[in-house]
N, C-alpha and C. Protein backbone atom coordinates (compact mmCIF):
# COMPACT_ATOMS: atom_id res chain seq x y z
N UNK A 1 83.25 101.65 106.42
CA UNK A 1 82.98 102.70 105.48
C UNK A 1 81.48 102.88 105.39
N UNK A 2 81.37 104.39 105.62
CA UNK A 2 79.37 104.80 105.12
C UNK A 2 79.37 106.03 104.67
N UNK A 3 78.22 106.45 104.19
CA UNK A 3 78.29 107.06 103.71
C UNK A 3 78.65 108.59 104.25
N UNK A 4 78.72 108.29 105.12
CA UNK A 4 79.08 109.83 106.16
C UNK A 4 81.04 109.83 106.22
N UNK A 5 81.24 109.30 105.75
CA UNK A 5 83.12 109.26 105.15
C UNK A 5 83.04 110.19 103.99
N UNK A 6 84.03 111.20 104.75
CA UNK A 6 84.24 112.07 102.74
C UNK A 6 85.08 112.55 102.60
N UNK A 7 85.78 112.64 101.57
CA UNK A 7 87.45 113.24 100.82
C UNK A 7 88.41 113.62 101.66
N UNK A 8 87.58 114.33 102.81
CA UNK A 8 88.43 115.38 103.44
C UNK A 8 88.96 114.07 104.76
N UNK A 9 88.45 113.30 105.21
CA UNK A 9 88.64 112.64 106.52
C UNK A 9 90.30 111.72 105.45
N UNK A 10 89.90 111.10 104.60
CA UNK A 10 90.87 110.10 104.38
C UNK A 10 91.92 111.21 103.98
N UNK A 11 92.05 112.24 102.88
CA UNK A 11 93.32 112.83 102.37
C UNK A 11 93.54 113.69 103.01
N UNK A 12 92.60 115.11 103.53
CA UNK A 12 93.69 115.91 103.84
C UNK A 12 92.22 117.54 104.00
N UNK A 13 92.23 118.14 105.26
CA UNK A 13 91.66 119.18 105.02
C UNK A 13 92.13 120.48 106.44
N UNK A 14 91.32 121.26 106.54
CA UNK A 14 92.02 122.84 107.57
C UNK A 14 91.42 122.22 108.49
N UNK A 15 91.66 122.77 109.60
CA UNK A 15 91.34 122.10 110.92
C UNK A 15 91.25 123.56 111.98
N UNK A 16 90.54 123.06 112.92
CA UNK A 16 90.57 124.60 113.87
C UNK A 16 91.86 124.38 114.74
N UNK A 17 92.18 125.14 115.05
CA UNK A 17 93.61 124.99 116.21
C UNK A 17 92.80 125.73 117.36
N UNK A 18 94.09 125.55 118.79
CA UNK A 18 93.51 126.61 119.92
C UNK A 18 93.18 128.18 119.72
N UNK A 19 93.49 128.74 118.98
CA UNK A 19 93.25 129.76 118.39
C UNK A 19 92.38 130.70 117.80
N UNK A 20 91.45 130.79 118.32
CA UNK A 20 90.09 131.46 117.71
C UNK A 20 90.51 131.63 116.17
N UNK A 21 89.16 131.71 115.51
CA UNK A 21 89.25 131.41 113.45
C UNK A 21 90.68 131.20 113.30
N UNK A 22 91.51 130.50 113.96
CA UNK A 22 93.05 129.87 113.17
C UNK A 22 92.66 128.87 112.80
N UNK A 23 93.06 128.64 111.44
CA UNK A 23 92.72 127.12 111.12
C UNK A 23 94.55 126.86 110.52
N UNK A 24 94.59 125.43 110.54
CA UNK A 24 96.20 124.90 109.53
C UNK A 24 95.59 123.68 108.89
N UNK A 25 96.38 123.39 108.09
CA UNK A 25 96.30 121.92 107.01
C UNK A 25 96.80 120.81 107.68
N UNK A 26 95.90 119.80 107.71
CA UNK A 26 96.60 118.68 108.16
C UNK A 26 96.00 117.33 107.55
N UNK A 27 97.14 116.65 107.21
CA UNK A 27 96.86 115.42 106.11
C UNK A 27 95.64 114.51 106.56
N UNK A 28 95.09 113.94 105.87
CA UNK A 28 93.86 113.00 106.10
C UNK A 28 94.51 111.52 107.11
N UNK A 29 93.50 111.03 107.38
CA UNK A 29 94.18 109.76 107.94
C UNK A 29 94.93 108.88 106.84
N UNK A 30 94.81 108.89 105.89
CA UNK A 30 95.20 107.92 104.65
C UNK A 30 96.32 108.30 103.94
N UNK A 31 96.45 109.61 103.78
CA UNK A 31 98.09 109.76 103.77
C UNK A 31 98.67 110.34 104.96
N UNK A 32 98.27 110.49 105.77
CA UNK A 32 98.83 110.97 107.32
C UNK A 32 99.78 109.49 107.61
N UNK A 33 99.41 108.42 107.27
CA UNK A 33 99.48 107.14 108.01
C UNK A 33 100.21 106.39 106.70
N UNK A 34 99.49 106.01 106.17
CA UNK A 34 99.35 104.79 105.48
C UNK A 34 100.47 105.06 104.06
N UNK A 35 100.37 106.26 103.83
CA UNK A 35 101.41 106.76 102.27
C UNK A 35 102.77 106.78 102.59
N UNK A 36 103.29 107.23 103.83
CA UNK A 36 104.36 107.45 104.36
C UNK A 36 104.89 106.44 104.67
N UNK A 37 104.03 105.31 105.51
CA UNK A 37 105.03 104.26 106.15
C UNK A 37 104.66 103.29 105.34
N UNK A 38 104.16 102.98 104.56
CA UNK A 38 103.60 101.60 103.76
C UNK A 38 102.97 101.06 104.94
N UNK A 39 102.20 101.50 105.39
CA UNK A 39 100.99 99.96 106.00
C UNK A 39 99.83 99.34 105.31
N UNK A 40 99.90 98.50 105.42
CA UNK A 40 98.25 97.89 104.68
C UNK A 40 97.09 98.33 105.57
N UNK A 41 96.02 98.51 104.50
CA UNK A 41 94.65 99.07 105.01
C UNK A 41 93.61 98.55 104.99
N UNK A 42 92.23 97.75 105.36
CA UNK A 42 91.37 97.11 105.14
C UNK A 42 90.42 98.18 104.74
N UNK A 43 89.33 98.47 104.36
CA UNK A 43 88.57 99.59 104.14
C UNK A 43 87.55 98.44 103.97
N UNK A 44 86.52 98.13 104.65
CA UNK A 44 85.10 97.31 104.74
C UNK A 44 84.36 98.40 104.17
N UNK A 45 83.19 97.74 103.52
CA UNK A 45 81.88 97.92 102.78
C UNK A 45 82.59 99.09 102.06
N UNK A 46 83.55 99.00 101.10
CA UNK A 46 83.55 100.09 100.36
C UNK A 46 82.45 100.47 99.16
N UNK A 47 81.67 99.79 98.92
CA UNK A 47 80.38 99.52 98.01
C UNK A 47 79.41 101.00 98.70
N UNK A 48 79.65 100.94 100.30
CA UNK A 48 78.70 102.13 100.86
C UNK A 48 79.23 103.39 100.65
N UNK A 49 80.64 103.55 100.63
CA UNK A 49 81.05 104.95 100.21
C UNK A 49 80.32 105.31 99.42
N UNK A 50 80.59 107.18 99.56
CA UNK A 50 80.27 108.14 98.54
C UNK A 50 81.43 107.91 97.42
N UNK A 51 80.56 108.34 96.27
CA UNK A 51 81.10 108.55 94.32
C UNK A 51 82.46 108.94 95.01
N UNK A 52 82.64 110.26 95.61
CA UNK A 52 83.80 111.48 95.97
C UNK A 52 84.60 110.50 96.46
N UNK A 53 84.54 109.64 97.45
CA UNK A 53 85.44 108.57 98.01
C UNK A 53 86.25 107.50 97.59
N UNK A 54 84.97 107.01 96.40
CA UNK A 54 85.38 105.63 95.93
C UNK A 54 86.21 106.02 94.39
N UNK A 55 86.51 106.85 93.89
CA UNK A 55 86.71 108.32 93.37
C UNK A 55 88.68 107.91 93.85
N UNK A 56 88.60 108.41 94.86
CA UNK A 56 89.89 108.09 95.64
C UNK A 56 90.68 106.82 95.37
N UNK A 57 89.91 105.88 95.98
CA UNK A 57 90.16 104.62 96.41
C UNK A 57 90.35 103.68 94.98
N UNK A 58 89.39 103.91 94.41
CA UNK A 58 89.96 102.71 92.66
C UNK A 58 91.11 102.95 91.99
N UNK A 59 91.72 104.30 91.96
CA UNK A 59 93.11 104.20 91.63
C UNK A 59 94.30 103.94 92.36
N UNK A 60 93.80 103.66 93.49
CA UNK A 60 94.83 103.15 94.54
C UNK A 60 94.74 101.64 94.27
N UNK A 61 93.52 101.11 94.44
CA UNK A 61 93.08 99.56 94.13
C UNK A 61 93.93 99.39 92.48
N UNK A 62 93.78 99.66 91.81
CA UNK A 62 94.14 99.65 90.65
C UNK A 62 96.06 99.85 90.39
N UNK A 63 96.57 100.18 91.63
CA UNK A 63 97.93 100.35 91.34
C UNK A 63 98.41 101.67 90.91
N UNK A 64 98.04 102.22 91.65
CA UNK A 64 98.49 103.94 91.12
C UNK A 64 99.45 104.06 91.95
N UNK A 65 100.65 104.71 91.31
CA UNK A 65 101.68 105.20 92.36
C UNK A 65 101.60 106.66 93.00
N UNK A 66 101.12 107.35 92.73
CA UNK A 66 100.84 109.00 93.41
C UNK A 66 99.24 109.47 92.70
N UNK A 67 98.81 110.60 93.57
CA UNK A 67 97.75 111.34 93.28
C UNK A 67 97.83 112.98 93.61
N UNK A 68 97.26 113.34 93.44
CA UNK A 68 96.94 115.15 93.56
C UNK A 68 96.19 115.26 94.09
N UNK A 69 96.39 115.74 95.82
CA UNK A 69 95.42 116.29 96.95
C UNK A 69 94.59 117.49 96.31
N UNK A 70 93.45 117.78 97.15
CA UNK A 70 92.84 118.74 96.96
C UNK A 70 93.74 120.22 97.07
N UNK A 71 94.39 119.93 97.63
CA UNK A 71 95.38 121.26 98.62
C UNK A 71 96.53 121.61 96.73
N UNK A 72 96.43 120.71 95.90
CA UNK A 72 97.43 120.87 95.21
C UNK A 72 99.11 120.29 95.61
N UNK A 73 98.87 119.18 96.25
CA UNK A 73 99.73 118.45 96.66
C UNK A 73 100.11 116.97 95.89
N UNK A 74 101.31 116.78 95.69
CA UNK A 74 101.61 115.52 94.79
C UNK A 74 102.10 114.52 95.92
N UNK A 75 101.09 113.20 96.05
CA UNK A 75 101.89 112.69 97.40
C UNK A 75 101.86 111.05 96.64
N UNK A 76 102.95 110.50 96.83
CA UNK A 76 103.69 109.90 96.55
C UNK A 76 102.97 108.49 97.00
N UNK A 77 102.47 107.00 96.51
CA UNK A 77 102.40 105.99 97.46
C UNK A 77 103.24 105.48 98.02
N UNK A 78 103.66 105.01 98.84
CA UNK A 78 104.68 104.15 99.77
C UNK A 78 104.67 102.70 98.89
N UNK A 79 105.70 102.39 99.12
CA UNK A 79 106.20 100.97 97.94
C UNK A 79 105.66 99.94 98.99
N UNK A 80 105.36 100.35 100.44
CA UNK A 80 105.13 99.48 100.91
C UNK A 80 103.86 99.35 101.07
N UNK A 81 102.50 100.51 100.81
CA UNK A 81 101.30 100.38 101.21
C UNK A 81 100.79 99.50 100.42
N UNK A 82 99.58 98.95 100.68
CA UNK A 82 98.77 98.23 99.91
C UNK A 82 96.96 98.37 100.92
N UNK A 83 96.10 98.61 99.55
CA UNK A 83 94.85 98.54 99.73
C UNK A 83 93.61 97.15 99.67
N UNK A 84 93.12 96.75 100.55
CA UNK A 84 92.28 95.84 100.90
C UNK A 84 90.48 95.92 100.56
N UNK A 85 89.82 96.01 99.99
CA UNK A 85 88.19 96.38 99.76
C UNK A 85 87.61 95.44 100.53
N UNK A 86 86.66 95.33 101.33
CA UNK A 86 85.51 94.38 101.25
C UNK A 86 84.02 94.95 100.48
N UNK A 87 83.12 94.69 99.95
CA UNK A 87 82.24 95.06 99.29
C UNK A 87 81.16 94.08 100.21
N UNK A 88 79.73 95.27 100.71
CA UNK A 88 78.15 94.12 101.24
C UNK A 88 77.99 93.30 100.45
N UNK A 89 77.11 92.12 100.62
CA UNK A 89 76.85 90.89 99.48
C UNK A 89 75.40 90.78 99.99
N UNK A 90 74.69 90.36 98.90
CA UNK A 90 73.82 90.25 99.14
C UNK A 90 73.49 89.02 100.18
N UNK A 91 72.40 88.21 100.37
CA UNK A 91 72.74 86.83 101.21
C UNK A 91 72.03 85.77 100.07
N UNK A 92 73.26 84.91 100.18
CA UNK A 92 73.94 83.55 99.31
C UNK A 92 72.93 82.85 99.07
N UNK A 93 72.17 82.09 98.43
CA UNK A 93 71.30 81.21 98.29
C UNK A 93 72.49 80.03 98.08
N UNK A 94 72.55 79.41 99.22
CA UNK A 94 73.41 77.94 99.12
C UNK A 94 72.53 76.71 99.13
N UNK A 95 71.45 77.01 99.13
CA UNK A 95 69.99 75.56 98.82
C UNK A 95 70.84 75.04 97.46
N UNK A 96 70.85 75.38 96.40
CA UNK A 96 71.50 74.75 94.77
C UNK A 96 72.44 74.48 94.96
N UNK A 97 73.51 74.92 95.29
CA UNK A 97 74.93 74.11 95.63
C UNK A 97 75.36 72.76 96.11
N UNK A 98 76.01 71.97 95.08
CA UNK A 98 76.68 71.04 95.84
C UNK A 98 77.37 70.78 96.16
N UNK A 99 77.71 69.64 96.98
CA UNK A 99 78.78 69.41 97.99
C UNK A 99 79.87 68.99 96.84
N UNK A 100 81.32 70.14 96.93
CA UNK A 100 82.19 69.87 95.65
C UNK A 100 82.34 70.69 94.95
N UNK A 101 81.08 71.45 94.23
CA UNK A 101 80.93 72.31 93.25
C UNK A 101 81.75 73.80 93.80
N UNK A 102 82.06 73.96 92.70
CA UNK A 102 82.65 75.42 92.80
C UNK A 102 81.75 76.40 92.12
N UNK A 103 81.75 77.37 92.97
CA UNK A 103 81.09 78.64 92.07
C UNK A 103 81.99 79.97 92.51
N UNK A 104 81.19 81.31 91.86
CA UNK A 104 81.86 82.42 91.86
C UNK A 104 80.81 83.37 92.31
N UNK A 105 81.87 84.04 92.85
CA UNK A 105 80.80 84.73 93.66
C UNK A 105 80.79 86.34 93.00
């Protein structure tokens, strides 16, 4: 995930066809794929997404069962999908740590 990912790639936007100015609708990769069949999704550095993206993604993280496409579409989650985040980290200062100790990250 960077910041060059936006609304339209994951849910859903017009597309050109062979057709000179024909355009049609066609679902994003994220409900194209993932809403329909229940697959699990990893989505790395979601921390770099755009607002518009992450926007998307926390009510899915959060357990939402459906949302409202841009298109005015009600699409349904799959009972089987499930969403994965990784978030950048800064780098660890493990010098203070001891051998044993638990911390949180």
């Amino acid at each position: 995930m960077d910041e060059q990912m936006d609304r339209r790639t994951l849910l859903e936007s017009y597309v050109c066809t062979k057709q000179p100015s024909e355009f049609r609708w066609q679902l994003g990769s994220l409900t194209q794929v993932c809403f329909y069949n229940g697959f699990w999704v990893v989505v790395e550095d979601v921390d770099k997404a755009p607002p518009d993206v992450q926007s998307i993604l926390l009510p899915l993280l959060e357990g939402a069962s459906s949302f409202i496409t841009g298109h005015g579409e009600a699409i349904r989650v799959h009972k089987g999908f499930r969403l994965f985040t990784t978030v950048t980290s800064s780098k660890l200062d493990i010098s203070s740590i001891k051998e044993g100790s638990c911390c949180s990250f």
